[in-house]
C-alpha atoms as a PDB file:
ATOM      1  CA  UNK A   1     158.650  -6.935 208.477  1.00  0.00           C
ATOM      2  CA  UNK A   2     161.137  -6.883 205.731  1.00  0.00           C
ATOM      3  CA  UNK A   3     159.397  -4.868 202.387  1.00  0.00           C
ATOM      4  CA  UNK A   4     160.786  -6.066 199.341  1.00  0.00           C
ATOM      5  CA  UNK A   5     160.336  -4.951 195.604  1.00  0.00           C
ATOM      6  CA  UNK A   6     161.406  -6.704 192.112  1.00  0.00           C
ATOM      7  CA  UNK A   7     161.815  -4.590 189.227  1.00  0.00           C
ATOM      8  CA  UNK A   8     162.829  -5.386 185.826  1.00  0.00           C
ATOM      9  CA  UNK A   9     162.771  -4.312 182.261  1.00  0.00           C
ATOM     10  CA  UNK A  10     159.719  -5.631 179.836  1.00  0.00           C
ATOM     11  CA  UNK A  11     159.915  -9.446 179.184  1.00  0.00           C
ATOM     12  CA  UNK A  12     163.155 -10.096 182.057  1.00  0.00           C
ATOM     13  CA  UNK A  13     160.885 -12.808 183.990  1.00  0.00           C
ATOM     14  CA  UNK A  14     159.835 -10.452 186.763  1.00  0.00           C
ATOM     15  CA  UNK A  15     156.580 -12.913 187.314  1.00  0.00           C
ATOM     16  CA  UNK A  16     158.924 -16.345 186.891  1.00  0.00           C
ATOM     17  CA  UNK A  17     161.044 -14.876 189.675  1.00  0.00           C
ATOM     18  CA  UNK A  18     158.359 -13.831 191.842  1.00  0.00           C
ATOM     19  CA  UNK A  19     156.240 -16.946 191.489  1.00  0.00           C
ATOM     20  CA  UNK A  20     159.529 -18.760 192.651  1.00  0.00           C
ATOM     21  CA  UNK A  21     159.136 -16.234 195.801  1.00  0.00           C
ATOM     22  CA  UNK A  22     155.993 -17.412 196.571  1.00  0.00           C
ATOM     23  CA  UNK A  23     156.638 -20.644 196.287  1.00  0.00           C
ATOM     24  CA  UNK A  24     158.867 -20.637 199.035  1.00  0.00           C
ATOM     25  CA  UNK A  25     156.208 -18.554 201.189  1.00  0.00           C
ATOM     26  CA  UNK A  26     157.233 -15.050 200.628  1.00  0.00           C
ATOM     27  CA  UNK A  27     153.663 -13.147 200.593  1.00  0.00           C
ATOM     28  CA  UNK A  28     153.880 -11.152 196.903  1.00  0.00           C
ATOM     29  CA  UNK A  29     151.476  -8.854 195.061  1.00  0.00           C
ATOM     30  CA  UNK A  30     151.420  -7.837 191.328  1.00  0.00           C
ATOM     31  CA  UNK A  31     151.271  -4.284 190.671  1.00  0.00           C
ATOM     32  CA  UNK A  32     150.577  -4.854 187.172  1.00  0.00           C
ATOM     33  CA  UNK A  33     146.909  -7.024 188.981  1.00  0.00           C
ATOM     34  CA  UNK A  34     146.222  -3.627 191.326  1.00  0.00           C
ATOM     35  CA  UNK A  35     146.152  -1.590 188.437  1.00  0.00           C
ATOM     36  CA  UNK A  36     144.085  -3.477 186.168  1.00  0.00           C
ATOM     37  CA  UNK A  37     141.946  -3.455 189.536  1.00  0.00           C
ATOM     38  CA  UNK A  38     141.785   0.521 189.940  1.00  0.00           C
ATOM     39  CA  UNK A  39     141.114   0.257 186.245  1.00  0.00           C
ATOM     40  CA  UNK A  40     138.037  -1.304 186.469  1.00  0.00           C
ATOM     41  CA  UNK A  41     134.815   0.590 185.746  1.00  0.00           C
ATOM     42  CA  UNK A  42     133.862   2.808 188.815  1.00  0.00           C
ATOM     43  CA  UNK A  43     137.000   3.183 190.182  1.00  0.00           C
ATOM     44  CA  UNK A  44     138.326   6.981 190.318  1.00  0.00           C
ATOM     45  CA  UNK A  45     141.523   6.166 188.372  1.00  0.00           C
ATOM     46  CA  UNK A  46     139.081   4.431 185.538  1.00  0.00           C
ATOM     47  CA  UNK A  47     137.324   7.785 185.162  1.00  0.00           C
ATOM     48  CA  UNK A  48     140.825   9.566 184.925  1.00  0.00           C
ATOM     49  CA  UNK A  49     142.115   7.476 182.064  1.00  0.00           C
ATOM     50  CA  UNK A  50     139.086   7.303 180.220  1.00  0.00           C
ATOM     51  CA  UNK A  51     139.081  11.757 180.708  1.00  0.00           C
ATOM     52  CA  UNK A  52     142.716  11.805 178.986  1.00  0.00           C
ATOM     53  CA  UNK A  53     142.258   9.225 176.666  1.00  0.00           C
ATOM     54  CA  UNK A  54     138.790   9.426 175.648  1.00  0.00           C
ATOM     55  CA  UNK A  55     136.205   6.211 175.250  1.00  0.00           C
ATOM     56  CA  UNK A  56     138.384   4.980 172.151  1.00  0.00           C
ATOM     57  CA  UNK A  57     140.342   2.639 174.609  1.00  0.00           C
ATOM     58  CA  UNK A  58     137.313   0.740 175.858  1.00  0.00           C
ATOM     59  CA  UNK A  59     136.038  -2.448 174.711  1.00  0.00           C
ATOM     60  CA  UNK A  60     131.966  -2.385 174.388  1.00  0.00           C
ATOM     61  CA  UNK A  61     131.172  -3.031 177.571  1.00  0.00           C
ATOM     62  CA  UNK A  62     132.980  -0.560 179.215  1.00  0.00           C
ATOM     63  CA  UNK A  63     136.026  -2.120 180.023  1.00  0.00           C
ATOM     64  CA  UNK A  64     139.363  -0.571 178.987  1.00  0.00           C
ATOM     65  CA  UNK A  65     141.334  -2.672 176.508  1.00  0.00           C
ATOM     66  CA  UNK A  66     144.469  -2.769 177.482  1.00  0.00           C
ATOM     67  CA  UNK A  67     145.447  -3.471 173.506  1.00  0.00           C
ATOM     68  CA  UNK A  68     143.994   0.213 172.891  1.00  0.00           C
ATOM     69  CA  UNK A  69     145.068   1.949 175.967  1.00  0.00           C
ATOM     70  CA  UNK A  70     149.064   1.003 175.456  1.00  0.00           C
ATOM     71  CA  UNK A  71     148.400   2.229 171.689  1.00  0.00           C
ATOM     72  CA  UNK A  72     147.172   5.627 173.379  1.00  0.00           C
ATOM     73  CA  UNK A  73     149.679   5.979 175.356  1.00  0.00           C
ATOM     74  CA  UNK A  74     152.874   4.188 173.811  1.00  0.00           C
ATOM     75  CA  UNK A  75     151.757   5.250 170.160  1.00  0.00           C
ATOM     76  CA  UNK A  76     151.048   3.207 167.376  1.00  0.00           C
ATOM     77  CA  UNK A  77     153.373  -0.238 167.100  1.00  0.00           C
ATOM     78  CA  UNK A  78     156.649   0.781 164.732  1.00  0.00           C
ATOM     79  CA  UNK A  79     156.547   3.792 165.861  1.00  0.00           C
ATOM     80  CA  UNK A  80     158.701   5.984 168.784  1.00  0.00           C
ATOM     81  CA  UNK A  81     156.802   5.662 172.312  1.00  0.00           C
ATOM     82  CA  UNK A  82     154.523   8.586 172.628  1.00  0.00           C
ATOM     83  CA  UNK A  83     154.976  10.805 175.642  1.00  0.00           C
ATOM     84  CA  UNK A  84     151.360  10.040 176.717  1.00  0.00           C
ATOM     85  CA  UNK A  85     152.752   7.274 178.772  1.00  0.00           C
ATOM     86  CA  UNK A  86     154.197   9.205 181.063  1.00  0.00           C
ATOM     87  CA  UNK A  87     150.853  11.190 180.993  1.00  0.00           C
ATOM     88  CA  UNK A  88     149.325   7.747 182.018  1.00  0.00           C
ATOM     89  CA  UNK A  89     151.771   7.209 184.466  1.00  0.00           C
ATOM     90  CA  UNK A  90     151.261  10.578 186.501  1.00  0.00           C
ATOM     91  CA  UNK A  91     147.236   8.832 186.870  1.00  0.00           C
ATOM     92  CA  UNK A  92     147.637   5.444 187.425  1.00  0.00           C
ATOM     93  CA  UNK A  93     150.895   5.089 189.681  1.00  0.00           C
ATOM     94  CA  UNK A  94     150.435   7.406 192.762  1.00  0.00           C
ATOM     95  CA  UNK A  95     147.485   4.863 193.835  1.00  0.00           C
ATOM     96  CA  UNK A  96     149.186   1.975 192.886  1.00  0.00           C
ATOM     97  CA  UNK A  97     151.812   2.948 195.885  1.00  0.00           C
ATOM     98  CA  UNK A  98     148.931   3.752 197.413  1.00  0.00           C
ATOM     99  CA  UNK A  99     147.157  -0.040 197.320  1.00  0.00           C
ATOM    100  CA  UNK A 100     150.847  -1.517 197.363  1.00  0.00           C
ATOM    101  CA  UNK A 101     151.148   0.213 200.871  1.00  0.00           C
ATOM    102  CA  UNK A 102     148.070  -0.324 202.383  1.00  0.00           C
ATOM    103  CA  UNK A 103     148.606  -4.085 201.627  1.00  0.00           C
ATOM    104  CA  UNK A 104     152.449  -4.450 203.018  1.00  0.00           C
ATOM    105  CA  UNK A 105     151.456  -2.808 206.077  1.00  0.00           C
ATOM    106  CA  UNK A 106     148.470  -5.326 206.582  1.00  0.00           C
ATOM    107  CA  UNK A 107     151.096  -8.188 205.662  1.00  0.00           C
ATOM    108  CA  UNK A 108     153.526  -6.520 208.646  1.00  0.00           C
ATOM    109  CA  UNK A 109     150.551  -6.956 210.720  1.00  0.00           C
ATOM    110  CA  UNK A 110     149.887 -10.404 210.618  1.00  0.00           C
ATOM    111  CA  UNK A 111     153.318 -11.071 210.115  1.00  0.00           C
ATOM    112  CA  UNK A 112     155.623  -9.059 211.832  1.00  0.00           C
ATOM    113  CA  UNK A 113     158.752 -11.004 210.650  1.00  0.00           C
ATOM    114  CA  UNK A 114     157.535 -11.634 207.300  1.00  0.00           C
ATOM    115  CA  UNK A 115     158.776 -10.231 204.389  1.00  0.00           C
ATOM    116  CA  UNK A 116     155.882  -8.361 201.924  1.00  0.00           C
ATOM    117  CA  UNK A 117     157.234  -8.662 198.501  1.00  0.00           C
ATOM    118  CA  UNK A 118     156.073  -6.483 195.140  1.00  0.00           C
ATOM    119  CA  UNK A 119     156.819  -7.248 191.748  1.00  0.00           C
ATOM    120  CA  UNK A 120     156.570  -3.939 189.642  1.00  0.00           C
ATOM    121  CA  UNK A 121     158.533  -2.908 186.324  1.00  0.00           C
ATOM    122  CA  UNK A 122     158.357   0.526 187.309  1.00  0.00           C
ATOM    123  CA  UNK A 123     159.146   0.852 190.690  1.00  0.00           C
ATOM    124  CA  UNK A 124     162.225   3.395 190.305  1.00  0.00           C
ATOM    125  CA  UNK A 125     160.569   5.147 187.244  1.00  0.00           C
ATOM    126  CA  UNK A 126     157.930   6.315 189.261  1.00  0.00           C
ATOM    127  CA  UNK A 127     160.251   7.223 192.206  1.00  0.00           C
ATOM    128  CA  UNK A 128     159.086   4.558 194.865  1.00  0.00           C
ATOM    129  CA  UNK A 129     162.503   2.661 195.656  1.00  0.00           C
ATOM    130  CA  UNK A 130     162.460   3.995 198.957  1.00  0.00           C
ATOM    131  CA  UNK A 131     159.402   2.718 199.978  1.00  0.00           C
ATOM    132  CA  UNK A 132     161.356  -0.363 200.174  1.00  0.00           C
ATOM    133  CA  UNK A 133     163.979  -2.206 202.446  1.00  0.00           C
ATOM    134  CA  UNK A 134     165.221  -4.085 199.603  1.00  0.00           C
ATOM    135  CA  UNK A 135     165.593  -3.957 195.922  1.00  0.00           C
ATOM    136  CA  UNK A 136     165.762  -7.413 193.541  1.00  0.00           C
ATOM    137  CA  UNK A 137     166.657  -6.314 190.326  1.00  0.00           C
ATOM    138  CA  UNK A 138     166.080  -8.686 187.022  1.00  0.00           C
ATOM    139  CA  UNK A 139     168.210  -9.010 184.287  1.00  0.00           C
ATOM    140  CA  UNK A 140     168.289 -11.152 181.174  1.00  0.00           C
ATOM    141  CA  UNK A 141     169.869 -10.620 177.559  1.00  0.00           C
ATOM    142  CA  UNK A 142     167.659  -8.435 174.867  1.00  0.00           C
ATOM    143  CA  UNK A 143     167.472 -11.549 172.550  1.00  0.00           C
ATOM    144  CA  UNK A 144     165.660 -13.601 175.245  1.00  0.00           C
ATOM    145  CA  UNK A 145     163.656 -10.485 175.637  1.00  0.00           C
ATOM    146  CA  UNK A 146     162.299 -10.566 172.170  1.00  0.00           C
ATOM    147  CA  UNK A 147     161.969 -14.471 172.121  1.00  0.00           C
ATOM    148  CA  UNK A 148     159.780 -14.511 175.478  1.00  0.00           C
ATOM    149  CA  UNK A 149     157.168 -11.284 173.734  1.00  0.00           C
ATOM    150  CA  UNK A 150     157.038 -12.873 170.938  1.00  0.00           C
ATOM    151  CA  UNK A 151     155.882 -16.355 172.316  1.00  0.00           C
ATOM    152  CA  UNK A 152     153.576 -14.606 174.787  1.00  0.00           C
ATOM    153  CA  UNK A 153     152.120 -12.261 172.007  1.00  0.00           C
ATOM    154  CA  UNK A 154     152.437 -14.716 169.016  1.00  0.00           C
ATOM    155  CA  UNK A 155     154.090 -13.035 166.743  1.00  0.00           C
ATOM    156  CA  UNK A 156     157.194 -13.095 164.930  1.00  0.00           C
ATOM    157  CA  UNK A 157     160.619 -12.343 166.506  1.00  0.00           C
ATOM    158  CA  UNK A 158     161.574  -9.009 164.260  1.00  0.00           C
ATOM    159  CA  UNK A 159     158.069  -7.522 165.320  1.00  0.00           C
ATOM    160  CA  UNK A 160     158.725  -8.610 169.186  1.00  0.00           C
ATOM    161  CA  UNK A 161     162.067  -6.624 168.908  1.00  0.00           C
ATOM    162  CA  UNK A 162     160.719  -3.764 167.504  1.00  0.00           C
ATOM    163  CA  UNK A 163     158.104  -3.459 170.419  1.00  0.00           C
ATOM    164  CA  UNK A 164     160.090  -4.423 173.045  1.00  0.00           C
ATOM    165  CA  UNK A 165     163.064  -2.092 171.986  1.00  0.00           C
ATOM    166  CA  UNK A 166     160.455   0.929 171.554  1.00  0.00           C
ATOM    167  CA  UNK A 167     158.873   0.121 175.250  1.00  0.00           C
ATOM    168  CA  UNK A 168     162.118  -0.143 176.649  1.00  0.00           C
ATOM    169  CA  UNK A 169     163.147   3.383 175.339  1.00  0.00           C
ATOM    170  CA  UNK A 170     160.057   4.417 178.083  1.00  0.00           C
ATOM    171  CA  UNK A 171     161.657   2.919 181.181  1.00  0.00           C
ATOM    172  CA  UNK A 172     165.007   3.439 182.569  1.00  0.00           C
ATOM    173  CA  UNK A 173     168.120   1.259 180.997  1.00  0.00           C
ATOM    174  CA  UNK A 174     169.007  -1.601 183.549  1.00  0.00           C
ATOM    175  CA  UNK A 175     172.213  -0.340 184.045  1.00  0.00           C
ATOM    176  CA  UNK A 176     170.434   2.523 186.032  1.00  0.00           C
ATOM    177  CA  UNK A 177     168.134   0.108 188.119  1.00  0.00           C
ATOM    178  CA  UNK A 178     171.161  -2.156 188.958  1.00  0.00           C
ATOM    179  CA  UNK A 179     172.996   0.999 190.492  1.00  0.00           C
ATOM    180  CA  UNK A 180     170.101   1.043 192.922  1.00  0.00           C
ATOM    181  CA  UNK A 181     169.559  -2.793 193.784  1.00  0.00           C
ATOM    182  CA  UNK A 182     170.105  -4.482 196.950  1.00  0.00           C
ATOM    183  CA  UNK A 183     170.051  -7.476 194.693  1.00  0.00           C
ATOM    184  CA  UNK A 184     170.434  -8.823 190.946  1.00  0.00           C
ATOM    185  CA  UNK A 185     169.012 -12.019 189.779  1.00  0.00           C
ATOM    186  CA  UNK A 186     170.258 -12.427 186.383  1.00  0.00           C
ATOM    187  CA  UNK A 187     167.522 -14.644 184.165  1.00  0.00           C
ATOM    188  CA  UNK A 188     169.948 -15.633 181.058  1.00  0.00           C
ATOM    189  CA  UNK A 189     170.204 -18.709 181.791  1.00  0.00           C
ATOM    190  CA  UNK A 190     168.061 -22.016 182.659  1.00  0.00           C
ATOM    191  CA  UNK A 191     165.102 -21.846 184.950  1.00  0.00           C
ATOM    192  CA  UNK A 192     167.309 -23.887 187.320  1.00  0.00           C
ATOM    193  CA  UNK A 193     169.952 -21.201 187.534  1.00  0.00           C
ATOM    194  CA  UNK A 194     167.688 -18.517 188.270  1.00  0.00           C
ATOM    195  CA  UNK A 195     166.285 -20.867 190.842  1.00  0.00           C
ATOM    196  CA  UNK A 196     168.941 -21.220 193.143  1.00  0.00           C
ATOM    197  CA  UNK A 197     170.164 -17.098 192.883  1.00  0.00           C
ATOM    198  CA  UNK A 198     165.889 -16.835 194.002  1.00  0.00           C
ATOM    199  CA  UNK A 199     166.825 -19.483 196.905  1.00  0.00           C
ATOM    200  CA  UNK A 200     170.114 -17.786 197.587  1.00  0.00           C
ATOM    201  CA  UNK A 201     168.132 -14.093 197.774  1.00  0.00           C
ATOM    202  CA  UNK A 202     165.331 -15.594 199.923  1.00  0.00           C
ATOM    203  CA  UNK A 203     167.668 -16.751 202.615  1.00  0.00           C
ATOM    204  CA  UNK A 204     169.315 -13.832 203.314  1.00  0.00           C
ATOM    205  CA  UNK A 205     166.215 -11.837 203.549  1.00  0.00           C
ATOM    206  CA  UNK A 206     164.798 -14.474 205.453  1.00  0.00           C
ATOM    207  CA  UNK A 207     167.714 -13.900 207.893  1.00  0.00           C
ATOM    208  CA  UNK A 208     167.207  -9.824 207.547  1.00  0.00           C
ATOM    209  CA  UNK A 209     163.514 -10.186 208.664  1.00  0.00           C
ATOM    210  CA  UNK A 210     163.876 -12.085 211.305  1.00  0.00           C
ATOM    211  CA  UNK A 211     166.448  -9.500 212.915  1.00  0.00           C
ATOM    212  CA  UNK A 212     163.391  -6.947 211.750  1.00  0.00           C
END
């Protein structure tokens, strides 16, 4: 069984490429969904984050709100990301890996030549490249960055910049990531582009897992 991981900086089309994964019937897990799992109320790394940053990040409920908690940790928007986030980082991403492994190793077991794929923006920041065979890297140009946040958040382009320029300062620049990929899918251009380098990718781990 072949393990996989996409990466990519904020707003590169990390979850366009991996739905076009699945599609062709690679079996692919968020790690974005198993931490909003583990950050549900009960869980141990709920209790951790509320701990370090205190029950002004939950909604009334009990929930966390995500709105709040990347204000904790990333600072206020227009200004310089706060080092908290690397704070939250040190709680959240060790069992992350954790559910990310327990869940590739379960895929290897039903399917032995399969290929377990996970789609994480931080999988070389928090030092896990090695946990996998192969690494997709995503690219796409800064403008399209800004243009994608700002349709998904609604708001205008110069405040989409200015957030996705100060989150970016928290993760590594691509040029680091791409050092360290087994493969780059760059998402510039049309949907149909990125399509065939997915189908081009696919194949040849296809082949690779096989062999596996």
């Amino acid at each position: 069984m072949l393990k996989v991981g996409v990466t990519g900086g904020i707003s590169s089309g990390k979850s366009v490429v991996g739905e076009m994964f699945a599609a062709l019937g690679v079996a692919i897990i968020d790690a974005d969904h198993i931490a909003h799992a583990l950050m549900q109320p009960g869980e141990t790394v709920y209790a951790e984050v509320v701990r370090h940053f205190g029950v002004g990040i939950l909604n009334p409920d009990g929930t966390v709100n995500r709105s709040k908690l990347a204000e904790a940790a990333f600072g206020a928007p227009n200004r310089k990301a706060g080092s908290r986030v690397q704070e939250l980082n040190r709680i959240v991403h060790p069992a992350v890996i954790e559910k990310q492994e327990e869940w590739m190793n379960e895929i290897g077991r039903k399917q032995p030549q399969g290929i377990a794929m996970v789609e994480a923006a931080l999988i070389v920041e928090a030092g896990a490249a090695k946990r996998f065979d192969r690494l997709i890297m995503v690219t796409c140009q800064p403008e399209q960055r800004f243009q994608r946040w700002a349709k998904l958040r609604k708001v205008d382009q110069d405040a989409a910049a200015r957030e996705v320029t100060r989150r970016m300062a928290a993760q590594l620049p691509d040029e680091e990531k791409i050092k360290l990929a087994d493969y780059v899918i760059d998402n510039s251009g049309s949907l149909d582009n990125t399509h065939k380098q997915v189908q081009e990718v696919y194949e040849e781990l296809r082949r690779q897992a096989e062999k596996s």
